[in-house]
PDB file of N, CA and C in Angstrom:
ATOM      1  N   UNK A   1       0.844  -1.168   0.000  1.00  0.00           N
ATOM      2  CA  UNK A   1       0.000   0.000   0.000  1.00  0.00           C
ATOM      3  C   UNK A   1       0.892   1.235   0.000  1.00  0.00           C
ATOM      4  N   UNK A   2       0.589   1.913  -0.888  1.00  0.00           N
ATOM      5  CA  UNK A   2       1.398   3.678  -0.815  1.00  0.00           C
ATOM      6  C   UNK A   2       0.901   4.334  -0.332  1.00  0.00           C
ATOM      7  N   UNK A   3       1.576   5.313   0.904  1.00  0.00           N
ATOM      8  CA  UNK A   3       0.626   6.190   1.443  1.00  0.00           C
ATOM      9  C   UNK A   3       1.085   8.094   0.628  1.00  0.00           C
ATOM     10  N   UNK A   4       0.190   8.408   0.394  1.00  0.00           N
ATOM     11  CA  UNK A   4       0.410   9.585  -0.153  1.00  0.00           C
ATOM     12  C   UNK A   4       1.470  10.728   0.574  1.00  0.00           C
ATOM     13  N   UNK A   5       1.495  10.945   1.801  1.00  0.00           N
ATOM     14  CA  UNK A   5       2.673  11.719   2.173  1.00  0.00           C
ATOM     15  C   UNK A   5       3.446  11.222   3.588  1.00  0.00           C
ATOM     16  N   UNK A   6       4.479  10.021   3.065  1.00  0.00           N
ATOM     17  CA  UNK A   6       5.160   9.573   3.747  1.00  0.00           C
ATOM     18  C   UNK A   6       6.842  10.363   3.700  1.00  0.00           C
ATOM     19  N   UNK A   7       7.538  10.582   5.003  1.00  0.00           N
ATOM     20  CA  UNK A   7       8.394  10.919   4.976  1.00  0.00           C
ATOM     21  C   UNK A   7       9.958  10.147   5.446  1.00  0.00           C
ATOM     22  N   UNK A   8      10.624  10.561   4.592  1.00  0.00           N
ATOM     23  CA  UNK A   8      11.746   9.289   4.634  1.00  0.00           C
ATOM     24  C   UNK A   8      13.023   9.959   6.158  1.00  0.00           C
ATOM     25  N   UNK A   9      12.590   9.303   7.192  1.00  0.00           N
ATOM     26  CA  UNK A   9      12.896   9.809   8.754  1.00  0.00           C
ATOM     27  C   UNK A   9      14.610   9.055   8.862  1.00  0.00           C
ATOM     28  N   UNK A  10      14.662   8.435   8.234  1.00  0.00           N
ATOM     29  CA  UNK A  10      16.139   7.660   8.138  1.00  0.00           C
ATOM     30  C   UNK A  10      15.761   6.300   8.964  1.00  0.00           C
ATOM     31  N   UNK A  11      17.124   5.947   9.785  1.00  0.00           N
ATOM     32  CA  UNK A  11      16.953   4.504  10.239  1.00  0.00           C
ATOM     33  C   UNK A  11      16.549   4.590  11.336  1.00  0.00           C
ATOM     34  N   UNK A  12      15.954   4.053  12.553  1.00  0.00           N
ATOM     35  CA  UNK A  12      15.186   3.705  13.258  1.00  0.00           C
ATOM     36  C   UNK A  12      16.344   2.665  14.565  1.00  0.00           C
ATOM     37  N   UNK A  13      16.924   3.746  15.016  1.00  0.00           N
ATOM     38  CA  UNK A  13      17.598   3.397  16.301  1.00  0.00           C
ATOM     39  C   UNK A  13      17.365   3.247  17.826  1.00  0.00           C
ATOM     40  N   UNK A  14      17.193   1.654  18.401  1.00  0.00           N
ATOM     41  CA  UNK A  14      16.625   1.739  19.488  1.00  0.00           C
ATOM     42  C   UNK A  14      17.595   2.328  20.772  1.00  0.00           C
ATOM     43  N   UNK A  15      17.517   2.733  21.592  1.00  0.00           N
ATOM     44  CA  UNK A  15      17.933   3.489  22.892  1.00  0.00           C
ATOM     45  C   UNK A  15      17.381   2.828  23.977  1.00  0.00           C
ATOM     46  N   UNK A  16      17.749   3.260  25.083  1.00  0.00           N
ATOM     47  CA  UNK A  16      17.628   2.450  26.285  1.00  0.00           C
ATOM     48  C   UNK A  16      16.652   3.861  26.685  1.00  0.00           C
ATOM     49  N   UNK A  17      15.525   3.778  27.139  1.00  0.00           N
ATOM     50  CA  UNK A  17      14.104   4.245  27.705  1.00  0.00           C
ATOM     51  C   UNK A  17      14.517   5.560  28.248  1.00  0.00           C
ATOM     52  N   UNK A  18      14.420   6.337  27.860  1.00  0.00           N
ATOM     53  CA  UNK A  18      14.837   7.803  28.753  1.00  0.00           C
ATOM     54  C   UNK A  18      13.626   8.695  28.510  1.00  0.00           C
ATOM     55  N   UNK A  19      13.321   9.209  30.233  1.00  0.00           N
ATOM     56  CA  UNK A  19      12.576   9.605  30.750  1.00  0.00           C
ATOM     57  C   UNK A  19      12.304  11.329  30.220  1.00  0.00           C
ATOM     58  N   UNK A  20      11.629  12.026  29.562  1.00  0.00           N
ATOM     59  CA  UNK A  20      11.958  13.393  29.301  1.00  0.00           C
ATOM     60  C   UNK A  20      11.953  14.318  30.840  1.00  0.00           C
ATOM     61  N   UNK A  21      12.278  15.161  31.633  1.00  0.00           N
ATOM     62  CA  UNK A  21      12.187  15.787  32.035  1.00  0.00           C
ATOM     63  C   UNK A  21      11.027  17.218  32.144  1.00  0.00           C
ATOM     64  N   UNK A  22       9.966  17.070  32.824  1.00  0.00           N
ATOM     65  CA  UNK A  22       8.971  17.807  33.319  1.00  0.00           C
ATOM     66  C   UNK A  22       8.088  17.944  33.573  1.00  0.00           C
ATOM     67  N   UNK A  23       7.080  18.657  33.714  1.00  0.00           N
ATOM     68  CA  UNK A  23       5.591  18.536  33.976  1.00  0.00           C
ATOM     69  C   UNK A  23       4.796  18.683  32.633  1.00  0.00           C
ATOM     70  N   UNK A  24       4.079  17.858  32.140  1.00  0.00           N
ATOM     71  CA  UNK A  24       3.054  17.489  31.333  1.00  0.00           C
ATOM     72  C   UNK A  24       1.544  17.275  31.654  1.00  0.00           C
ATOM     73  N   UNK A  25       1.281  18.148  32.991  1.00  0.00           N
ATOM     74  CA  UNK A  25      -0.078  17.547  33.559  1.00  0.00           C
ATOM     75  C   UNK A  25      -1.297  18.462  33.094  1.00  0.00           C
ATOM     76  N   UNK A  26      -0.768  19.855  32.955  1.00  0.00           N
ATOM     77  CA  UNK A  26      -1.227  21.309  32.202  1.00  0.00           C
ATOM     78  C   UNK A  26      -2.240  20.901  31.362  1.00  0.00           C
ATOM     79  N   UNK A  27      -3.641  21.533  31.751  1.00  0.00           N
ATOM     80  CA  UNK A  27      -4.283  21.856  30.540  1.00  0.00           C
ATOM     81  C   UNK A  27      -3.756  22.523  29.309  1.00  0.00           C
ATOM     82  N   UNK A  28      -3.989  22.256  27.920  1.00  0.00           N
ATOM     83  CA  UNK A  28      -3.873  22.765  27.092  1.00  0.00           C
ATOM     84  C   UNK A  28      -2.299  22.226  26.354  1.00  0.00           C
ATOM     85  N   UNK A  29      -1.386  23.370  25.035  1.00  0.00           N
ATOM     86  CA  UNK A  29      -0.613  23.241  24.479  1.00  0.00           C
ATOM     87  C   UNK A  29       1.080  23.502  25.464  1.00  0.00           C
ATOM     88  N   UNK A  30       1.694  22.103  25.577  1.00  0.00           N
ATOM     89  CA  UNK A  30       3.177  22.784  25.723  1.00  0.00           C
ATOM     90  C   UNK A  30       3.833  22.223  24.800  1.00  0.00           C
ATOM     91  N   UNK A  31       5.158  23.218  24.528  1.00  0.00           N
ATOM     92  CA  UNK A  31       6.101  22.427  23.473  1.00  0.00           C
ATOM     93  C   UNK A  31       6.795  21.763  24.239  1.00  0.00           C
ATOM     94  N   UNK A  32       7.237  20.371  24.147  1.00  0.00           N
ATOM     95  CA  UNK A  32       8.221  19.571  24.452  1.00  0.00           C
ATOM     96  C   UNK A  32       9.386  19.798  23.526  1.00  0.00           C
ATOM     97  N   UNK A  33      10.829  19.919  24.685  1.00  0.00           N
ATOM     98  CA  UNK A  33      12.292  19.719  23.948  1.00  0.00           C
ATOM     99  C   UNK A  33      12.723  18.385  24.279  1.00  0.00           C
ATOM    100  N   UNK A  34      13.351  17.586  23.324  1.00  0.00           N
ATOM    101  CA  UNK A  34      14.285  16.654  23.736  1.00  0.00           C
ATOM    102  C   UNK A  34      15.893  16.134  23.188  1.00  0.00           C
ATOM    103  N   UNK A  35      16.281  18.077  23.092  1.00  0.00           N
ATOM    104  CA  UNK A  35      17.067  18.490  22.077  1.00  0.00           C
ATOM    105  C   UNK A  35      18.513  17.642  23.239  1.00  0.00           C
ATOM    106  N   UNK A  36      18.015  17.717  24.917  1.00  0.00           N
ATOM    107  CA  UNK A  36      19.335  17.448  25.313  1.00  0.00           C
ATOM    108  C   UNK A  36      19.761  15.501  25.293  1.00  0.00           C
ATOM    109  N   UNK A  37      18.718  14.640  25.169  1.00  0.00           N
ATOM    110  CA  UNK A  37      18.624  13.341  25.130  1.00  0.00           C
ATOM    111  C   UNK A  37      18.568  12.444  23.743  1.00  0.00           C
ATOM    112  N   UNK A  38      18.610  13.689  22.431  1.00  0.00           N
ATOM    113  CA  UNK A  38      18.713  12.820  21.716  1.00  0.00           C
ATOM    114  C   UNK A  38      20.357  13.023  20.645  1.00  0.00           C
ATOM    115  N   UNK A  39      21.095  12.420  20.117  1.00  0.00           N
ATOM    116  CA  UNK A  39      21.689  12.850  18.895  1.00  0.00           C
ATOM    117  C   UNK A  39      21.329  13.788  18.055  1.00  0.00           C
ATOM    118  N   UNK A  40      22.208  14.256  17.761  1.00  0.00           N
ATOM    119  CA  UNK A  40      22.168  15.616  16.702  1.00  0.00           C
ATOM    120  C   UNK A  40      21.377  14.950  15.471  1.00  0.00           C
ATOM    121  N   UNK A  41      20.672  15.309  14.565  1.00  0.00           N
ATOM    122  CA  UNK A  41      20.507  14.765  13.403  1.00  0.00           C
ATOM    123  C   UNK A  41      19.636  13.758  13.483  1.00  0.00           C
ATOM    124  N   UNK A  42      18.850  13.897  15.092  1.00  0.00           N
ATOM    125  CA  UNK A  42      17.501  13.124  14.743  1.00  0.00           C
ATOM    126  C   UNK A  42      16.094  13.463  14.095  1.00  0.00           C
ATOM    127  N   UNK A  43      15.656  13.339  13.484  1.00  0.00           N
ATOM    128  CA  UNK A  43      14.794  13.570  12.467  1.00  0.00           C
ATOM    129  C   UNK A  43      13.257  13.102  13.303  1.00  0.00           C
ATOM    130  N   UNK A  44      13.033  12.025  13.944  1.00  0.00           N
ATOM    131  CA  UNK A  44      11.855  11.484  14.728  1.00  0.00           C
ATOM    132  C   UNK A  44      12.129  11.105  15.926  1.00  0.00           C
ATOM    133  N   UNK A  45      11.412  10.560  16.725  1.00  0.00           N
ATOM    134  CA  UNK A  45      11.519   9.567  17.952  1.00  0.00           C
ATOM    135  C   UNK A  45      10.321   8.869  18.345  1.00  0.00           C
ATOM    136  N   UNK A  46      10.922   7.751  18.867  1.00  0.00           N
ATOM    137  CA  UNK A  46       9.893   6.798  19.246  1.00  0.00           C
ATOM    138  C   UNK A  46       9.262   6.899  20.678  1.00  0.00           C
ATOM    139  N   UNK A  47       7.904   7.817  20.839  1.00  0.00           N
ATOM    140  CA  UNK A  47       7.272   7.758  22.525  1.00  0.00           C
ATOM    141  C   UNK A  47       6.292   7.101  22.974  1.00  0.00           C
ATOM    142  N   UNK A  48       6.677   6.872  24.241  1.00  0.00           N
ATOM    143  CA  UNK A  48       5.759   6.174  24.681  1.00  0.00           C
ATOM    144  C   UNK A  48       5.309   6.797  25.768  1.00  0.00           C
ATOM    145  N   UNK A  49       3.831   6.973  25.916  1.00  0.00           N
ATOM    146  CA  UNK A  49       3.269   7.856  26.570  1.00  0.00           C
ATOM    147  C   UNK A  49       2.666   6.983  27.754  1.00  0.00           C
ATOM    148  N   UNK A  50       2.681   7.543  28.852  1.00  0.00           N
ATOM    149  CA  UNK A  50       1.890   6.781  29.833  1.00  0.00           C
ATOM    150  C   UNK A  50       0.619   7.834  30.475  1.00  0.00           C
ATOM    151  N   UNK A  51      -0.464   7.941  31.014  1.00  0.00           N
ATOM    152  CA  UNK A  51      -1.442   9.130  31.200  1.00  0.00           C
ATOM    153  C   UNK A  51      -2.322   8.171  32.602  1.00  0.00           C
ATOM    154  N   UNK A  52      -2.516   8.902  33.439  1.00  0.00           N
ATOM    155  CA  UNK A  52      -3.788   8.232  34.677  1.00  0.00           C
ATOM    156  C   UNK A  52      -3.943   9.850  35.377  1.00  0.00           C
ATOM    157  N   UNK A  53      -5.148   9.691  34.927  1.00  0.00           N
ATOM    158  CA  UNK A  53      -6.070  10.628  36.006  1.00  0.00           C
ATOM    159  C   UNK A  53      -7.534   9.841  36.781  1.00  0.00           C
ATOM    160  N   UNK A  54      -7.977  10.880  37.412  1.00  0.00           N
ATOM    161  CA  UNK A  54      -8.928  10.354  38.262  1.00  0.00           C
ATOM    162  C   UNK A  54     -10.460  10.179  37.433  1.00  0.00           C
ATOM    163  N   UNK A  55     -10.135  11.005  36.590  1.00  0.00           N
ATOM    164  CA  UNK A  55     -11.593  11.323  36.005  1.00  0.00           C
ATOM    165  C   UNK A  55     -11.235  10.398  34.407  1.00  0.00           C
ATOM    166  N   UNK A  56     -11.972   9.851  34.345  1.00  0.00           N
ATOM    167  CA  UNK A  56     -11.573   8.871  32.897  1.00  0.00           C
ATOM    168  C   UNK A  56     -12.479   9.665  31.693  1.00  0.00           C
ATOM    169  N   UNK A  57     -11.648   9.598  30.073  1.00  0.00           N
ATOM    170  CA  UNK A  57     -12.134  10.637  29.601  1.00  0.00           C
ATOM    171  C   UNK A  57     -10.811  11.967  29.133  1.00  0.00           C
ATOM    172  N   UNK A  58     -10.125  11.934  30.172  1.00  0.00           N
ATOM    173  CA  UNK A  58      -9.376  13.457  29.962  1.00  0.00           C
ATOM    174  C   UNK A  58      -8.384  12.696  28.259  1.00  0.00           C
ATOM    175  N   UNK A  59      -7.848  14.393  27.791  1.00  0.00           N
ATOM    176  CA  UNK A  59      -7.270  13.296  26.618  1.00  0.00           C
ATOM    177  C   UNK A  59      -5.663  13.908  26.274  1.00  0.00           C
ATOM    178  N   UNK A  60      -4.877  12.871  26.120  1.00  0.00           N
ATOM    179  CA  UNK A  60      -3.561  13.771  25.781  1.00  0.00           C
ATOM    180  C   UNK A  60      -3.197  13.342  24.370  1.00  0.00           C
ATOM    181  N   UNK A  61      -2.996  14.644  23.919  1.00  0.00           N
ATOM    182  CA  UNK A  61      -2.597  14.126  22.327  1.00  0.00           C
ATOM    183  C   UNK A  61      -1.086  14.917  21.997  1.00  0.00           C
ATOM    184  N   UNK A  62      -0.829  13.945  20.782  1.00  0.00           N
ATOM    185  CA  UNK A  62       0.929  14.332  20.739  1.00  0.00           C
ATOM    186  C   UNK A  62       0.566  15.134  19.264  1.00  0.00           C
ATOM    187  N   UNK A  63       1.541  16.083  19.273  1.00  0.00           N
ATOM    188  CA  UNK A  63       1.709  16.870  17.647  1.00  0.00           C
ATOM    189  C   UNK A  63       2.927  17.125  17.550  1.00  0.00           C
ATOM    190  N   UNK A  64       3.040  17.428  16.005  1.00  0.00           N
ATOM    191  CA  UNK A  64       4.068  17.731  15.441  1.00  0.00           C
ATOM    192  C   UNK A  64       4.098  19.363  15.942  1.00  0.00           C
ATOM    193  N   UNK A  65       5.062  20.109  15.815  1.00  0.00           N
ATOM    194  CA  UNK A  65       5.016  21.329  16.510  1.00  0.00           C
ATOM    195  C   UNK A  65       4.192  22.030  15.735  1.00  0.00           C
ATOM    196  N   UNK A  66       3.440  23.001  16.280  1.00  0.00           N
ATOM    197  CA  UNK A  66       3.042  24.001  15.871  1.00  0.00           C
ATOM    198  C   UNK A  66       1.662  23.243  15.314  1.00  0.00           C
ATOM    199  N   UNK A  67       1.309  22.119  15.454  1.00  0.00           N
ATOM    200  CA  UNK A  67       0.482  21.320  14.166  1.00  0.00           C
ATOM    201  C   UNK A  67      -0.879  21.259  14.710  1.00  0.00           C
ATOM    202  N   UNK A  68      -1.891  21.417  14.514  1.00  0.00           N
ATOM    203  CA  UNK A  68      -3.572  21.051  15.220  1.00  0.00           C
ATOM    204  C   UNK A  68      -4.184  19.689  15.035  1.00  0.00           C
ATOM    205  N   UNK A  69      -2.808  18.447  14.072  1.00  0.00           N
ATOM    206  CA  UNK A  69      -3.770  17.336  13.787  1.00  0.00           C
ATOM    207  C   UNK A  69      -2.695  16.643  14.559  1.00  0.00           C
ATOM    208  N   UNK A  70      -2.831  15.745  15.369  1.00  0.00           N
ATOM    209  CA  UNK A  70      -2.359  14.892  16.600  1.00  0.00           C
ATOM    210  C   UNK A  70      -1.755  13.666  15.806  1.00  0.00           C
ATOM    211  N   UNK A  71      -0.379  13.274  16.058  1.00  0.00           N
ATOM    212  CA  UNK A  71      -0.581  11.957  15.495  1.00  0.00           C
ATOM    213  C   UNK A  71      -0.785  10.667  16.610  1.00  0.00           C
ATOM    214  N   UNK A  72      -1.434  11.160  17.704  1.00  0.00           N
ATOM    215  CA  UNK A  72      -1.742   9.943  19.208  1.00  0.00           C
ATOM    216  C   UNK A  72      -2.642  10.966  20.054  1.00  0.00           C
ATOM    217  N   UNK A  73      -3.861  10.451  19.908  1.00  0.00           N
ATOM    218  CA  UNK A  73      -4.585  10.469  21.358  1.00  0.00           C
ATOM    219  C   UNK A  73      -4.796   9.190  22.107  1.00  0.00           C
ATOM    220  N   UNK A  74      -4.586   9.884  23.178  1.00  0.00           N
ATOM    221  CA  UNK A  74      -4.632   8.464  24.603  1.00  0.00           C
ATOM    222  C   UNK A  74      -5.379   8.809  25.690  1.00  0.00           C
ATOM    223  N   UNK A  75      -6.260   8.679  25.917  1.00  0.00           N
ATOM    224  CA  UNK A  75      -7.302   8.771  27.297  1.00  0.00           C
ATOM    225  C   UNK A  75      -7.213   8.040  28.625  1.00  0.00           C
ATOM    226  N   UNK A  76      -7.282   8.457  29.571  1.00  0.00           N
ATOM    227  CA  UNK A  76      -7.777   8.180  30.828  1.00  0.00           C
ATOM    228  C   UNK A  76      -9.188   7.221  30.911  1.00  0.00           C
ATOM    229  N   UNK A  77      -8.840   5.979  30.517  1.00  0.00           N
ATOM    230  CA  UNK A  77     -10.187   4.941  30.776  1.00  0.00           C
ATOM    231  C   UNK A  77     -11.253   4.724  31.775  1.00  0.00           C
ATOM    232  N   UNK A  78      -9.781   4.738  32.627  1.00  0.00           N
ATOM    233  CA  UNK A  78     -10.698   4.411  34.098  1.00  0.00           C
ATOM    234  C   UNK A  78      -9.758   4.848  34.936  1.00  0.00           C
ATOM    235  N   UNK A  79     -10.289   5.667  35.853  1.00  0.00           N
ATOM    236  CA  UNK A  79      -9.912   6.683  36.995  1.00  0.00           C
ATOM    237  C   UNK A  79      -8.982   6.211  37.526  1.00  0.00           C
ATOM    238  N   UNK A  80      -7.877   5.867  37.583  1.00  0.00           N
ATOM    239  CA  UNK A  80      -6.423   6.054  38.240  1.00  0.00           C
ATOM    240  C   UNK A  80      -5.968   5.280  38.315  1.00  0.00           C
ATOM    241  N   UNK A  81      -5.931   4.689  36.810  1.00  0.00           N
ATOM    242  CA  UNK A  81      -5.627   3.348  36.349  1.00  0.00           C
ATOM    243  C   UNK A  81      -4.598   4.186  35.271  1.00  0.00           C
ATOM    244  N   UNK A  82      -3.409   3.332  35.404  1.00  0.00           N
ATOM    245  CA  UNK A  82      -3.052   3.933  33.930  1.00  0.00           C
ATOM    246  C   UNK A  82      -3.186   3.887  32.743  1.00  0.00           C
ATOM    247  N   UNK A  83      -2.773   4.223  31.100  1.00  0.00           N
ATOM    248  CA  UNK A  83      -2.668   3.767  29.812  1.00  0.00           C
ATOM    249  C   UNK A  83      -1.815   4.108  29.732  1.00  0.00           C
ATOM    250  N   UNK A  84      -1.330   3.729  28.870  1.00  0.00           N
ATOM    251  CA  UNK A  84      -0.330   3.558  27.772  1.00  0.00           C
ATOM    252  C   UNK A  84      -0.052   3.631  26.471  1.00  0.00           C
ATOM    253  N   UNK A  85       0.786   4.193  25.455  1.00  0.00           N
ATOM    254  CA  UNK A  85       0.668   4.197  24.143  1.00  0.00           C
ATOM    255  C   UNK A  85       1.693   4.714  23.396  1.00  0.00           C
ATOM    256  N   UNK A  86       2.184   4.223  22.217  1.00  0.00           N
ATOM    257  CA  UNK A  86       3.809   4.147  21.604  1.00  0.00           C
ATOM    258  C   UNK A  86       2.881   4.840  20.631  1.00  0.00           C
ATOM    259  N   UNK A  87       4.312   5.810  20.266  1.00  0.00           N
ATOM    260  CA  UNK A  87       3.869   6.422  18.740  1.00  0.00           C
ATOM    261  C   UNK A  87       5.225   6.866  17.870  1.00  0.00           C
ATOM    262  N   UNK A  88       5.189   7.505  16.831  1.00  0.00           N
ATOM    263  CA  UNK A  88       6.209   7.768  16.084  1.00  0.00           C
ATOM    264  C   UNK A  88       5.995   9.172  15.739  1.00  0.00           C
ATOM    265  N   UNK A  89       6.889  10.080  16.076  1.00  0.00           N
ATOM    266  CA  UNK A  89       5.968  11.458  16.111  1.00  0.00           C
ATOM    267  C   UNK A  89       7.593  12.618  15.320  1.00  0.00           C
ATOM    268  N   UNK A  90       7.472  13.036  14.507  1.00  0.00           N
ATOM    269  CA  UNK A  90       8.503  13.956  13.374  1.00  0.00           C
ATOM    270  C   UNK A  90       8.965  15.141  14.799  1.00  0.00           C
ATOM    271  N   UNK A  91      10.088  15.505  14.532  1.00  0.00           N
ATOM    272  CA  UNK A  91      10.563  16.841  15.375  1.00  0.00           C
ATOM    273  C   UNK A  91      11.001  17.784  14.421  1.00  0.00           C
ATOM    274  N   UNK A  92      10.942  19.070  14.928  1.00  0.00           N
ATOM    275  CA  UNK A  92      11.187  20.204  14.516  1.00  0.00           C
ATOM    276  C   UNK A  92      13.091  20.335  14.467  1.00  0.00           C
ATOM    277  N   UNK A  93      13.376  21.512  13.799  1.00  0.00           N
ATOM    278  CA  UNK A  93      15.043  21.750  13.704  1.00  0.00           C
ATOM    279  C   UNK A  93      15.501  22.390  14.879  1.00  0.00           C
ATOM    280  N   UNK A  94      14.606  21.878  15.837  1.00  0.00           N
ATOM    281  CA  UNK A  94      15.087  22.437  17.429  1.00  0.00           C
ATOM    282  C   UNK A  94      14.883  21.422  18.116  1.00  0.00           C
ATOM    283  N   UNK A  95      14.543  19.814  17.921  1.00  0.00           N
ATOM    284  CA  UNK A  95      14.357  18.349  18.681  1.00  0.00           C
ATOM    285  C   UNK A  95      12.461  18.730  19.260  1.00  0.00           C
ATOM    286  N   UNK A  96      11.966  19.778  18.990  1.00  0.00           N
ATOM    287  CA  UNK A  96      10.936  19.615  19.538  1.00  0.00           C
ATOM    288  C   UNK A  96       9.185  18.864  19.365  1.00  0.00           C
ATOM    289  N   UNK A  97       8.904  18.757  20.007  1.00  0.00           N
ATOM    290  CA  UNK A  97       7.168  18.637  19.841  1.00  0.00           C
ATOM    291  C   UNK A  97       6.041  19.314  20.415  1.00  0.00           C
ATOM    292  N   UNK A  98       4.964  19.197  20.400  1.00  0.00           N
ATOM    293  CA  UNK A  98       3.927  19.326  21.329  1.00  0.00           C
ATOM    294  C   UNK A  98       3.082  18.491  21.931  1.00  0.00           C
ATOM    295  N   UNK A  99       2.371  18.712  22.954  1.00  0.00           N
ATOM    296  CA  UNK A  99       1.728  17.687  23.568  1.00  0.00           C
ATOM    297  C   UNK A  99       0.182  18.620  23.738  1.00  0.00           C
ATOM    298  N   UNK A 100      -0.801  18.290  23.924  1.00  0.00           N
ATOM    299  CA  UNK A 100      -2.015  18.876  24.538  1.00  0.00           C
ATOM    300  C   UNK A 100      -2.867  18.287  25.439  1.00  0.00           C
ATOM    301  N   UNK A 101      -3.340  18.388  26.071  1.00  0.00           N
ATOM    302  CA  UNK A 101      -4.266  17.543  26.842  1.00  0.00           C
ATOM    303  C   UNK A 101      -5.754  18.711  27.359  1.00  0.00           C
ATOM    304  N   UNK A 102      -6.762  18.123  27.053  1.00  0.00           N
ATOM    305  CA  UNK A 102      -7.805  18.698  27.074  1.00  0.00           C
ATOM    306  C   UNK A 102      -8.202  18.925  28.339  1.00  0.00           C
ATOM    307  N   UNK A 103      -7.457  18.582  29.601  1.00  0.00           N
ATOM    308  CA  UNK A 103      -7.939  18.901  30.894  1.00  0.00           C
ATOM    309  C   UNK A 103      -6.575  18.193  31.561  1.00  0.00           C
ATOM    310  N   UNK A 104      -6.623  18.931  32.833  1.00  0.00           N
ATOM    311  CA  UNK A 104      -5.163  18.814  33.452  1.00  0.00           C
ATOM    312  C   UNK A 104      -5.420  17.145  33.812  1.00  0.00           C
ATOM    313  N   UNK A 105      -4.407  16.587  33.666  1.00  0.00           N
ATOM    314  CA  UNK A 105      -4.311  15.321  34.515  1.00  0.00           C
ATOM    315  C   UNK A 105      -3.642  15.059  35.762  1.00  0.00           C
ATOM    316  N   UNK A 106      -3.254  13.659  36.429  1.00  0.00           N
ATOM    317  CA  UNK A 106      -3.064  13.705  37.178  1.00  0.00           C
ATOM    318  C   UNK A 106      -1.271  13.426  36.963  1.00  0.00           C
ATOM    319  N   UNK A 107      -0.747  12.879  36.328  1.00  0.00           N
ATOM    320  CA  UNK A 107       0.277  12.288  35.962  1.00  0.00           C
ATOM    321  C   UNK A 107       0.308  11.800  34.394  1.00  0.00           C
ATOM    322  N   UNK A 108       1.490  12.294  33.575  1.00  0.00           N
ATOM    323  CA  UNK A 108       1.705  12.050  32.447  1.00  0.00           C
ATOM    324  C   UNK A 108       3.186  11.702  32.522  1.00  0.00           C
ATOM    325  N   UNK A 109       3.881  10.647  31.848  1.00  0.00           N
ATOM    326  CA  UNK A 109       5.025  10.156  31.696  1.00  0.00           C
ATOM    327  C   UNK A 109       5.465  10.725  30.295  1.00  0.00           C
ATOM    328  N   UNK A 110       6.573  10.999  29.403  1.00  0.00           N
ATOM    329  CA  UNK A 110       6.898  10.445  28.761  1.00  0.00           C
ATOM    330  C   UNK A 110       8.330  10.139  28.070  1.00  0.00           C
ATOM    331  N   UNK A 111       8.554   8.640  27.308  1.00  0.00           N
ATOM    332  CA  UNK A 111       9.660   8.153  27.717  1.00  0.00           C
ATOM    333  C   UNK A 111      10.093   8.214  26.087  1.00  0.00           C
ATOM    334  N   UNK A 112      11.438   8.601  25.614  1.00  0.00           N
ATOM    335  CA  UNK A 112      11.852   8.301  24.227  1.00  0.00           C
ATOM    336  C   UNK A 112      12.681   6.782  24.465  1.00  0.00           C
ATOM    337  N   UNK A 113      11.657   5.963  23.192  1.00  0.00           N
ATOM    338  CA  UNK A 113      12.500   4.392  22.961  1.00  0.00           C
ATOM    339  C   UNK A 113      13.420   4.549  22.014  1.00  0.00           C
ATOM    340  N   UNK A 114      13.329   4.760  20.936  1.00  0.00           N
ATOM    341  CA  UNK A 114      13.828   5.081  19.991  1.00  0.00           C
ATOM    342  C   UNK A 114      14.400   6.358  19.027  1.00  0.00           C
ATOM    343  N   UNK A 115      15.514   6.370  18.201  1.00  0.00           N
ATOM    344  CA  UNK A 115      15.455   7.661  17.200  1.00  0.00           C
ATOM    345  C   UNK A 115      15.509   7.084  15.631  1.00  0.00           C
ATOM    346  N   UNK A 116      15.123   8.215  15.007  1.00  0.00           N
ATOM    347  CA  UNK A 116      15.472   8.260  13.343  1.00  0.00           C
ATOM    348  C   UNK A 116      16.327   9.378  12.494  1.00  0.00           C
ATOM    349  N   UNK A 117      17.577   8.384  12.518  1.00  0.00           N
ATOM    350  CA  UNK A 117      18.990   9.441  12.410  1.00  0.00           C
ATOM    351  C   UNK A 117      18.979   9.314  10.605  1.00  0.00           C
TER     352      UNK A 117
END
């Protein structure tokens, strides 16, 4: 199958699980950096998001920077239980992304597995 706008991210290097550094619990848009944890000349990364709040429902979605179409939403199922969810998400020429979440949560993780050098 061809997908109409696929981008060629390079090779797909796994890493040992590193934790980004900060608070992600914020209603609304922050940009995420992960300019200091990854190699120069990474093009993507592989995250894995973890999300538990009390209220099931809340939603965190990942973007490309600056972008309004998400490539991962992950919800709060059931109240203070966690989820989980891997994605493959493009960075900006500064290592960055965004994250949003439609209502503050209680705890958001997230961990880079992988890069695309």
């Amino acid at each position: 199958m061809a997908y109409a706008a696929t981008t060629d991210w390079g090779t797909k290097k796994r890493i040992a699980p590193t934790a980004i550094s900060g608070t992600f619990t914020a209603s609304g848009t922050t940009n995420v950096s992960v300019a200091t944890i990854v190699p120069a000349g990474t093009k993507a990364i592989t995250l894995r998001v973890v999300v538990n709040d009390a209220v099931a429902g809340t939603e965190c979605r990942i973007r490309e920077t600056s972008s309004s179409t998400s490539v991962l939403e992950v919800a709060a199922q059931v109240g203070g239980i966690n989820n989980e969810a891997q994605v493959d998400v493009q960075l900006d020429s500064s290592y960055t992304f965004d994250i949003n979440n439609n209502a503050a949560f209680d705890a958001v993780s997230l961990i880079v597995t992988a890069v695309y050098i």
